[in-house]
Structure formats: C-alpha cells, structure tokens
Protein backbone atom coordinates (compact mmCIF):
# COMPACT_ATOMS: atom_id res chain seq x y z
CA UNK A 1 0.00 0.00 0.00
CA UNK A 2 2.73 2.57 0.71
CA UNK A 3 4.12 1.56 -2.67
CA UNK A 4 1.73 2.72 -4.38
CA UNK A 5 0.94 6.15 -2.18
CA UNK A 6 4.84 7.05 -2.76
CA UNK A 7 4.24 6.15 -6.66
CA UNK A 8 0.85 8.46 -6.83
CA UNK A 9 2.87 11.12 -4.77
CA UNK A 10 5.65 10.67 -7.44
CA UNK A 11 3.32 11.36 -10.43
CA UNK A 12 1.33 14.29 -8.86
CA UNK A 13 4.79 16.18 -8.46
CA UNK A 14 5.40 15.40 -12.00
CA UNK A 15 2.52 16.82 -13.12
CA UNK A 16 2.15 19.91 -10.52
CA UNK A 17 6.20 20.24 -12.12
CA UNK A 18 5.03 19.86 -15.92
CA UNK A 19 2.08 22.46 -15.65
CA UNK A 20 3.85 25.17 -13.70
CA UNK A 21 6.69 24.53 -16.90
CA UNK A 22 3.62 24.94 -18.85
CA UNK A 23 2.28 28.34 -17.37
CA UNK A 24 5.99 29.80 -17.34
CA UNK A 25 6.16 29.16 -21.09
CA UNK A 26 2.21 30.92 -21.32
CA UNK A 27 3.90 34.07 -19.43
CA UNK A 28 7.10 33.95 -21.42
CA UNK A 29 5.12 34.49 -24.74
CA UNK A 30 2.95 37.36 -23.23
CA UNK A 31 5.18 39.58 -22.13
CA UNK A 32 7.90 39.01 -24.68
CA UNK A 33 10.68 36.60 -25.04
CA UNK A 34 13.31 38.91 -24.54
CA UNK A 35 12.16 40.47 -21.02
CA UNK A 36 11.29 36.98 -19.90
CA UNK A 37 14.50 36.03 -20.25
CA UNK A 38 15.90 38.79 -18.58
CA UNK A 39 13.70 38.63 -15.71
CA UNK A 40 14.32 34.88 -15.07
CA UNK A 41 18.05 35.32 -15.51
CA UNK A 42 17.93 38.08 -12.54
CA UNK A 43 16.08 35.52 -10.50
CA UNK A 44 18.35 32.78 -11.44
CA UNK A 45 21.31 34.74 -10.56
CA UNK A 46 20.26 36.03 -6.69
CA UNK A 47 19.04 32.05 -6.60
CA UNK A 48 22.18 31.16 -6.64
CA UNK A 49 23.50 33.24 -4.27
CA UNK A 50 20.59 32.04 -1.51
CA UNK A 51 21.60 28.18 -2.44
CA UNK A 52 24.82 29.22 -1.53
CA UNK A 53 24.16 30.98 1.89
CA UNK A 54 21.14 28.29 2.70
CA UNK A 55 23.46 25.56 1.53
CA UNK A 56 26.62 26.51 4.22
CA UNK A 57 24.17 27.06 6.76
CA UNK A 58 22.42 23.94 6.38
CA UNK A 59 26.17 22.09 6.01
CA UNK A 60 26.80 24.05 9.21
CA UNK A 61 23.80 22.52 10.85
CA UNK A 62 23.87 19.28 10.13
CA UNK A 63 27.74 18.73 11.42
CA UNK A 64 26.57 20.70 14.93
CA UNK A 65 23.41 18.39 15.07
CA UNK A 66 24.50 14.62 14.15
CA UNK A 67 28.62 15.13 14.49
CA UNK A 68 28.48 13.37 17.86
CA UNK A 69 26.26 10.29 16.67
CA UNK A 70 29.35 9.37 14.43
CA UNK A 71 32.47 7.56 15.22
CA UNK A 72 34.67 10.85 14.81
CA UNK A 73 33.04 12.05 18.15
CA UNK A 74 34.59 8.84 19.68
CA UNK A 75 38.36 8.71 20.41
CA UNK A 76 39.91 5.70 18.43
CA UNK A 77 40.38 2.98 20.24
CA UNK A 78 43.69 1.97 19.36
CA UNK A 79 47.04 3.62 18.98
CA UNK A 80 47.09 2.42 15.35
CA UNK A 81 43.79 3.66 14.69
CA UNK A 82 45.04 7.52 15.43
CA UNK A 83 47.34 7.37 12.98
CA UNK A 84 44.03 6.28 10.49
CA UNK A 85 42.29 9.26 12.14
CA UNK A 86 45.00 11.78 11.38
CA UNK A 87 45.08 11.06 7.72
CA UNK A 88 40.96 11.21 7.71
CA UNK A 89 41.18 14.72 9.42
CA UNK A 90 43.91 15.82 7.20
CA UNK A 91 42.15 14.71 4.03
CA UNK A 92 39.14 16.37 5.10
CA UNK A 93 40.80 19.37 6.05
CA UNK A 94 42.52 20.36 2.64
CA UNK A 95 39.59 18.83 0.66
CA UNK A 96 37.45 20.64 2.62
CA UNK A 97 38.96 24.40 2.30
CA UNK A 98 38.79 23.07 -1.47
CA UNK A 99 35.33 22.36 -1.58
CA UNK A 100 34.63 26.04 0.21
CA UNK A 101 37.05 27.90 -2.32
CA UNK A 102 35.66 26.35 -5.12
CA UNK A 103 31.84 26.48 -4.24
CA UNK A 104 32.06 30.13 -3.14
CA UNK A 105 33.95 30.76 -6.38
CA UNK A 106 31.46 29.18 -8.27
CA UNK A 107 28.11 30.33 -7.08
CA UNK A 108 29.52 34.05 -6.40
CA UNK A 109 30.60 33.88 -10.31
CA UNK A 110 27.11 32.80 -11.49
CA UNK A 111 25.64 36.11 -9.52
CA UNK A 112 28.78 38.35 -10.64
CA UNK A 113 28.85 37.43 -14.23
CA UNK A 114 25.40 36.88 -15.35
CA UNK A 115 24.06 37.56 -18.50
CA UNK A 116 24.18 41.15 -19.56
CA UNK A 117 23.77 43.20 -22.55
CA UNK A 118 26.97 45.56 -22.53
CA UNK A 119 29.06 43.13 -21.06
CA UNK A 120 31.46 41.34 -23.27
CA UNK A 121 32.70 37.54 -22.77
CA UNK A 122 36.35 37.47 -22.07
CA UNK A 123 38.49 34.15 -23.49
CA UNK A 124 41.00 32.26 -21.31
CA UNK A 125 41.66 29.59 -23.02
CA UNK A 126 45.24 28.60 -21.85
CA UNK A 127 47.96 29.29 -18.87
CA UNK A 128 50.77 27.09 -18.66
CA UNK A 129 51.39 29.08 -15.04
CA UNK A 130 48.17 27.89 -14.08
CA UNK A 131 47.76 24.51 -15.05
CA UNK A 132 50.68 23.85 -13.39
CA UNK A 133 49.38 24.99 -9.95
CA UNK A 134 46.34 22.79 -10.05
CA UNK A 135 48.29 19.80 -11.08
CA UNK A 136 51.42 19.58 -8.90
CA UNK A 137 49.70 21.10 -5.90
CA UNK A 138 47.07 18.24 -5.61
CA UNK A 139 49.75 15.62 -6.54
CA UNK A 140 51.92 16.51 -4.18
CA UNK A 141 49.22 16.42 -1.50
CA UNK A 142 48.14 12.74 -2.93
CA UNK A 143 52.04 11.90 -3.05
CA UNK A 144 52.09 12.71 0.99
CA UNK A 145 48.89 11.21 1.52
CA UNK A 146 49.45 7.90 -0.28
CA UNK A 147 53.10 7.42 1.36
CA UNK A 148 51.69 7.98 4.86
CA UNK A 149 48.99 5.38 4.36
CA UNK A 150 51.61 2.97 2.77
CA UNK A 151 53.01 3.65 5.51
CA UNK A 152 50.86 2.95 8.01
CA UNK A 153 49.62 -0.10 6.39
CA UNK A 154 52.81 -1.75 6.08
CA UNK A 155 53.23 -1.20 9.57
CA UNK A 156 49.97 -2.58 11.17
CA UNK A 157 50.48 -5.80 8.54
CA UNK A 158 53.84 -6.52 9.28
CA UNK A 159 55.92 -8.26 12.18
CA UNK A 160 54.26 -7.75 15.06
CA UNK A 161 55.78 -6.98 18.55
CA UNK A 162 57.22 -10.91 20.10
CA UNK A 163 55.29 -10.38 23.29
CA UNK A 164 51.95 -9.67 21.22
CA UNK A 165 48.55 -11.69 22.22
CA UNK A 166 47.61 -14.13 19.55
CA UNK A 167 43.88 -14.18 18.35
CA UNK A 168 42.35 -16.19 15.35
CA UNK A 169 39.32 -15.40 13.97
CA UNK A 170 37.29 -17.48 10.73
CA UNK A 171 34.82 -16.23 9.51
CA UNK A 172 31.66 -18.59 8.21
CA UNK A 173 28.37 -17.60 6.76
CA UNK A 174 27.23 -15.83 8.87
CA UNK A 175 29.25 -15.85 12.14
CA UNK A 176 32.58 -15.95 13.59
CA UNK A 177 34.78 -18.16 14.93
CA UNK A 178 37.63 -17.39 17.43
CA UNK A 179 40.52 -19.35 18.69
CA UNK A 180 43.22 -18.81 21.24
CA UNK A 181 46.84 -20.39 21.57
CA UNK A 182 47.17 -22.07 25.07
CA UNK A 183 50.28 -21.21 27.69
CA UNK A 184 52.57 -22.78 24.35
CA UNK A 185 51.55 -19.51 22.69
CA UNK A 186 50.95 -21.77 19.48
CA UNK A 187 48.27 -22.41 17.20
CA UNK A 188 47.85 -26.23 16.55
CA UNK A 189 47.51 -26.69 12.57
CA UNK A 190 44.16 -27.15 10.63
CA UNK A 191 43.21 -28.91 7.81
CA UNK A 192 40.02 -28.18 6.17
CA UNK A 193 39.34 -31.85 5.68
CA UNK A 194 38.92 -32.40 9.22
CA UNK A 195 36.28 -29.93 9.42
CA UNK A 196 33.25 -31.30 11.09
CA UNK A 197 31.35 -29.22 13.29
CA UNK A 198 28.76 -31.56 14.38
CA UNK A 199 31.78 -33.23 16.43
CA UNK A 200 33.01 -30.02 17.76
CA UNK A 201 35.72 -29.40 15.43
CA UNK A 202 33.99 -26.70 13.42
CA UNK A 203 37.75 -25.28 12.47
CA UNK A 204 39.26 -28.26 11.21
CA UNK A 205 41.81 -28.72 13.82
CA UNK A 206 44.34 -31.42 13.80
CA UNK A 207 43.72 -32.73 16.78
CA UNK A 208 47.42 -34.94 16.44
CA UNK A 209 49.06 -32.06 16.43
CA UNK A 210 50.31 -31.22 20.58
CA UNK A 211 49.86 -28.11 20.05
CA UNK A 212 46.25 -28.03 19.22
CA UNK A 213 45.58 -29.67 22.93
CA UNK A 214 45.58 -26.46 24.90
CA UNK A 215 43.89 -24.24 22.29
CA UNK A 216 41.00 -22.29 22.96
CA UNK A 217 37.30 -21.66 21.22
CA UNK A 218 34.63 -19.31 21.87
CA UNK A 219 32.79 -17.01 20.01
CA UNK A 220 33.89 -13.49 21.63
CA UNK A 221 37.32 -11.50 21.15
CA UNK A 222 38.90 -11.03 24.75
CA UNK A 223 42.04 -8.65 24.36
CA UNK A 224 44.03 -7.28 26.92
CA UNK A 225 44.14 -3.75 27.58
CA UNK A 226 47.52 -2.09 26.30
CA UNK A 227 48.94 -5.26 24.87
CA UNK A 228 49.61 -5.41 21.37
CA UNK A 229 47.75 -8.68 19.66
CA UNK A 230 47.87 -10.07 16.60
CA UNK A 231 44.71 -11.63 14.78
CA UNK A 232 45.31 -14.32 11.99
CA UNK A 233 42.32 -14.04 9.71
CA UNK A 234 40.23 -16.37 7.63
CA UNK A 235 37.76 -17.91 6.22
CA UNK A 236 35.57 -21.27 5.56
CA UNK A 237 33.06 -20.39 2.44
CA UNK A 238 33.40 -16.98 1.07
CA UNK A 239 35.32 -13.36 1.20
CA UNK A 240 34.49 -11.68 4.39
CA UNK A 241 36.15 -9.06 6.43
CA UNK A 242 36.64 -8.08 9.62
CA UNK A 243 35.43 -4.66 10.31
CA UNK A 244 36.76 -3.26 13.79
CA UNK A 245 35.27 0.64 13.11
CA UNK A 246 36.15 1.23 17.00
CA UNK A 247 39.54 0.52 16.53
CA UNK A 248 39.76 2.44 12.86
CA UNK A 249 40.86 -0.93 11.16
CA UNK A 250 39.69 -3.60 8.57
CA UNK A 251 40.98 -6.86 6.66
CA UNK A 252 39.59 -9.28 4.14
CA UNK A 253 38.87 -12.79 5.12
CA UNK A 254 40.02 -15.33 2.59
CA UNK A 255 39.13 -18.85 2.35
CA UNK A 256 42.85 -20.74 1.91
CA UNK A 257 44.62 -17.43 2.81
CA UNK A 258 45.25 -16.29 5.91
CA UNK A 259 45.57 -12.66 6.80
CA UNK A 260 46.99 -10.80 9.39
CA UNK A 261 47.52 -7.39 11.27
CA UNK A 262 48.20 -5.84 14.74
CA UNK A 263 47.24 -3.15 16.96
CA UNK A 264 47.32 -2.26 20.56
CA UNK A 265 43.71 -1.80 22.21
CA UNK A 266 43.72 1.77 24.62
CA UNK A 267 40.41 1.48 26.43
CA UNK A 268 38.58 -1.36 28.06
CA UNK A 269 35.17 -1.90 27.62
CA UNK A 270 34.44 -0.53 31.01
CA UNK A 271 36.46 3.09 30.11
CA UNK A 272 34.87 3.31 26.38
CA UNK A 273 31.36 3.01 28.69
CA UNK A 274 32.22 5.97 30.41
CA UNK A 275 33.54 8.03 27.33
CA UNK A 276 30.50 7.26 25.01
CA UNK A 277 28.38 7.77 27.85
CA UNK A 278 26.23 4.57 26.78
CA UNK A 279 26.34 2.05 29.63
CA UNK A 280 25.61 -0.39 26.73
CA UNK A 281 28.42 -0.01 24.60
CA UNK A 282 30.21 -2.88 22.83
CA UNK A 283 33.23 -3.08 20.52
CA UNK A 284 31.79 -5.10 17.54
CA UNK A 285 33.20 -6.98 14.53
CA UNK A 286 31.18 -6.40 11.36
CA UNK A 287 31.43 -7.85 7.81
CA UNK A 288 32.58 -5.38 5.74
CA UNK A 289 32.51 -7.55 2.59
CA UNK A 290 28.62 -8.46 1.44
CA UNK A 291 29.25 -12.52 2.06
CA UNK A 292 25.13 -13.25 0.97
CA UNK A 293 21.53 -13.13 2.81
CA UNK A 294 22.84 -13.54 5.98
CA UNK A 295 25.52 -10.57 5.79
CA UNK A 296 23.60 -7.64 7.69
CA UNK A 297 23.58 -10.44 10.90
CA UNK A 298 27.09 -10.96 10.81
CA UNK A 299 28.28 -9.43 14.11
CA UNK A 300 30.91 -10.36 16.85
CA UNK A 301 32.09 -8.95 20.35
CA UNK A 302 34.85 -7.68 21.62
CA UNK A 303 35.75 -7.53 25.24
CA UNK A 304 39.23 -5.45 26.14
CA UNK A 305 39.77 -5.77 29.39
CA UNK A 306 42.92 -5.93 31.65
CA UNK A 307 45.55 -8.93 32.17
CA UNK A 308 44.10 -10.46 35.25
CA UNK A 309 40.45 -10.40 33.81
CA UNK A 310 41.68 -11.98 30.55
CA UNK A 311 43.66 -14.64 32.70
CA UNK A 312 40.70 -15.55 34.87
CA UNK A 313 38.42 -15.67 31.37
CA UNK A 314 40.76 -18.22 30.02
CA UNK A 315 40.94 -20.22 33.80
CA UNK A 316 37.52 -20.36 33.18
CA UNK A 317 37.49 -21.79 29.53
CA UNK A 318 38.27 -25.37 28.53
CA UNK A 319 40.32 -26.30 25.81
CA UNK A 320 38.56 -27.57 23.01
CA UNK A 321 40.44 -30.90 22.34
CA UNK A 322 39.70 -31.82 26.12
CA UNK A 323 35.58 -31.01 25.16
CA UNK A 324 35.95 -33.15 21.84
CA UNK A 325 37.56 -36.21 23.94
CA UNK A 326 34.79 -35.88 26.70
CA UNK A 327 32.44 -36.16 24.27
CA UNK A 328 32.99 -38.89 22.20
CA UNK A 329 34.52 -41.41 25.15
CA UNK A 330 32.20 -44.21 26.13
CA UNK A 331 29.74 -43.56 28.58
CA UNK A 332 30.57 -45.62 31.98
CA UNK A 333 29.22 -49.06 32.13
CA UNK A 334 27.75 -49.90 35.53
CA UNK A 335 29.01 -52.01 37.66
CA UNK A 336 26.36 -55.10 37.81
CA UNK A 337 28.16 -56.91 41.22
CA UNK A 338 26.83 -53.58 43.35
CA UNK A 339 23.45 -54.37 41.86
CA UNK A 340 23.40 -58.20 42.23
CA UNK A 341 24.54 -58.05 45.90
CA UNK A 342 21.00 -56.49 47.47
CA UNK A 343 19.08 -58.77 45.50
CA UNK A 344 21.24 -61.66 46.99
CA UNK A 345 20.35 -60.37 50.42
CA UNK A 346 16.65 -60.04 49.84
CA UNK A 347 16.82 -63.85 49.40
C-alpha cells in the first residue's frame, strides 16, 4: 500500500512540475521573449546566491546536530587507529577548504557574471602558469597522503611486537569463529578436511598435532588492555572481512589465505562506557565484505579488558580438544556386582 501512495505522490509532483513549466512558457510568450528572459536570468542569478548561503548554513547545521552520533566524536580505540584518524582529518581538512574555495567561487561567479547586454565575454583559453598549480599542488598532497597510508599499512600488517597476544578469527556464513593459543603460545595446525562441526571441530583442527591440545574456542574477542595482539584471519566459504570501526581498522577474510595485522587496544570496555556515555556499549566486529543473505547479521564482540580479567576468562574456559575427547569417550558401564549383591540379600 505505501508503494503505491509514494508512486501516486511521485506522479502528482510530475505533473504539478510539468504544468507550472507549462504556465511559465504561457507568461514567457505574453510579455515578450526577450524580457522573460531577462527577468528569469535576474532571478536565477540572486538564486544562486541564496543556495549558496542556505546551503553553508544547512552544512553548518547538520555537522553541529549529528557530528556526535558518528564515530569521529569517539576517540579511536587503538594507537594504530590515530594514525588512520590523522590522515581522515587531514584529508578532510585540505579537501574541505577546497570544496569552500571552489563552491564560493562558483556560485559568487554565477551572480557576478550573469548575462548582460553591454558586457562582453572574455576568453582564457590557456595558462601554462596555471595549469601547473592545479596539477602539482594536488599531486603533491596525494604523493604525501598515499606514502603515509603505505606507511601505516605496512606497519599494522607486518611483524608484530614478540610479546603480542595471539587471536584467530574465521569467519563462516554468517558468524565468527575465534581461537586462542594455550600457555605454548601456538596455534595447533588445521586442515580443512577435518572440518566437522557436528563433532566439535567446526575449524578443522588437527587434533594430532600437541599443540592443538591447549587451544582455545569461543565465540567473543577477549584482548588485553595495552597489549599489542595479533589476529590471523580467515575464512571457511566466502570473502568476508573483519570490520573493527572502534579501533579504525579492517581486513579481508580469505578462504585458503590467511591474513593478518596488529594493533594495541587503549580502552577497556568498562572506560569506552564511560567516554561514550552509553552504559551499553560494545566493541563489535562487522562484515565489511557483502558474504550473501545472511551478511547484515554478521556481528561479533569484543571484550578489552585488563591482564588479570583476561587470565581468569581463560581459567575459566576449557580447551577444546579436552571437550571433543569428553564427548565422544564411552559412557561408563555400571558395575552389575553392586546391583546383584541387594538382591542376593533379599533372598
């Protein structure tokens, strides 16, 4: 039903648009081509000059009004993450005075210049001077811009720190899947053959392998406050990527590639709660790569909080070869002589 109010809506303003056309033509022919067009170009011209004026105002507006519902209010939470926000700021900065220069220019030309008997166009067709501001200005800006991010990214995907926390996370349609290195501080290797989730190896772990015996599953990231970690990313089916907006970073998921990068969380969960004011807040892990039907539900936790809390979290968490081995060993078979004997007796 609203379907077809927003189509009849849609075809009334085409017509109400079409007939007031119509009635400005009707208008143009009675009083005269010639001061039609003179009076419309006046109006055109100080219309320009109000878009401008409402425009900046209303630009003005809307940053004052919704600026602290986005993640730039928020401090990142990483040290990696500033370095993303400094290049944001600084791209928005230059591009911005741009965007004012140019706009101002632009609409304040269409008022200045407009069409006028007497006046007589004047042709610029070339200046070497110029054209050579407006093309090594911007590409040295893009030159600076470009390195620094190379920069930056070669950094956060390189070698990360030795004493760095080690987190895995695989991504399936349409969850994730997170594993943790026991006191060895190594991951036991997977083989996507032995994938079989029904018997609690949903990762494929090779369970022959020692060092799989400690390792960890669960479905939330626990990271320790102002300790670097390192996750290892991948994936079962298709592309995904893990999205950390709170901590201003982002990497692809690849089936039969693992990816990786590093940062070092600044805030627990408990400290972002009293920045953001929300006594709700989360960190989150979103798909950032549409993976099918299921992507918009695609959505994990993240928990920083401080070394002891992590260590009693993991206390508290079994590894997952122990849970495999408990499950599949033979239930106890009872013992028929304790049965036998009070039925002896009652004879």
């Amino acid at each position: 039903m609203s379907g077809y109010f927003i189509l009849a809506i849609l075809t009334l303003a085409f017509v109400v648009t079409f007939q007031i056309a119509k009635a400005s033509e009707y208008v143009s022919v009675l009083k005269g081509e010639e001061k039609a067009f003179r009076q419309n170009n006046r109006i055109n011209a100080f219309l320009f000059i109000a878009f401008l004026v409402l425009g900046l105002a209303a630009a003005w507006w809307c940053n004052e009004e919704y600026y602290k519902k986005t993640l730039m209010a928020q401090p990142s939470a990483s040290d990696q993450g500033e370095k993303v926000d400094f290049m944001l700021m600084l791209t928005f900065a230059v591009t911005g005075l741009v965007f004012l220069i140019t706009q101002i220019l632009l609409f304040w030309f269409a008022f200045k210049y407009q069409y006028r008997e007497k006046r007589q166009a004047f042709y610029f067709p070339h200046n070497n001077k110029l054209e050579l501001i407006w093309t090594v200005v911007p590409a040295i800006f893009l030159t600076v811009l470009v390195g620094l991010g190379m920069f930056y990214w070669f950094k956060m995907t390189g070698d990360a720190p030795k004493d760095a926390q080690l987190v895995e996370i695989t991504g399936k349609q349409f969850n994730w899947m997170v594993r943790y290195p026991g006191k060895d501080n190594v991951f036991g290797r997977k083989n996507y053959r032995l994938t079989d989730a029904s018997n609690g190896n949903a990762l494929g772990v090779d369970w022959e392998d020692a060092a799989s015996h400690d390792d960890v599953e669960a479905t939330e990231v626990h990271l320790v406050v102002g300790k670097p970690v390192k996750l290892v990313i991948g994936a079962q089916d298709v592309i995904h990527d893990v999205g950390l907006v709170h901590f201003r970073m982002k990497m692809d998921a690849v089936p039969g590639i693992p990816t990786t990068m590093w940062f070092t969380p600044k805030y627990t969960t408990a400290q972002m709660k009293e920045i953001t004011g929300n006594k709700d807040f989360v960190y989150e892990i979103s798909c950032d790569q549409m993976c099918g039907s299921g992507h918009y539900s695609m959505r994990g936790v993240i928990v920083v909080e401080t070394q002891e809390e992590f260590d009693a979290w993991m206390t508290s968490k079994k590894p997952q070869y122990v849970t495999v081995k408990e499950a599949a060993a033979p239930a106890p078979v009872a013992d028929s002589t304790a049965t036998s004997k009070p039925l002896a007796q009652l004879n």
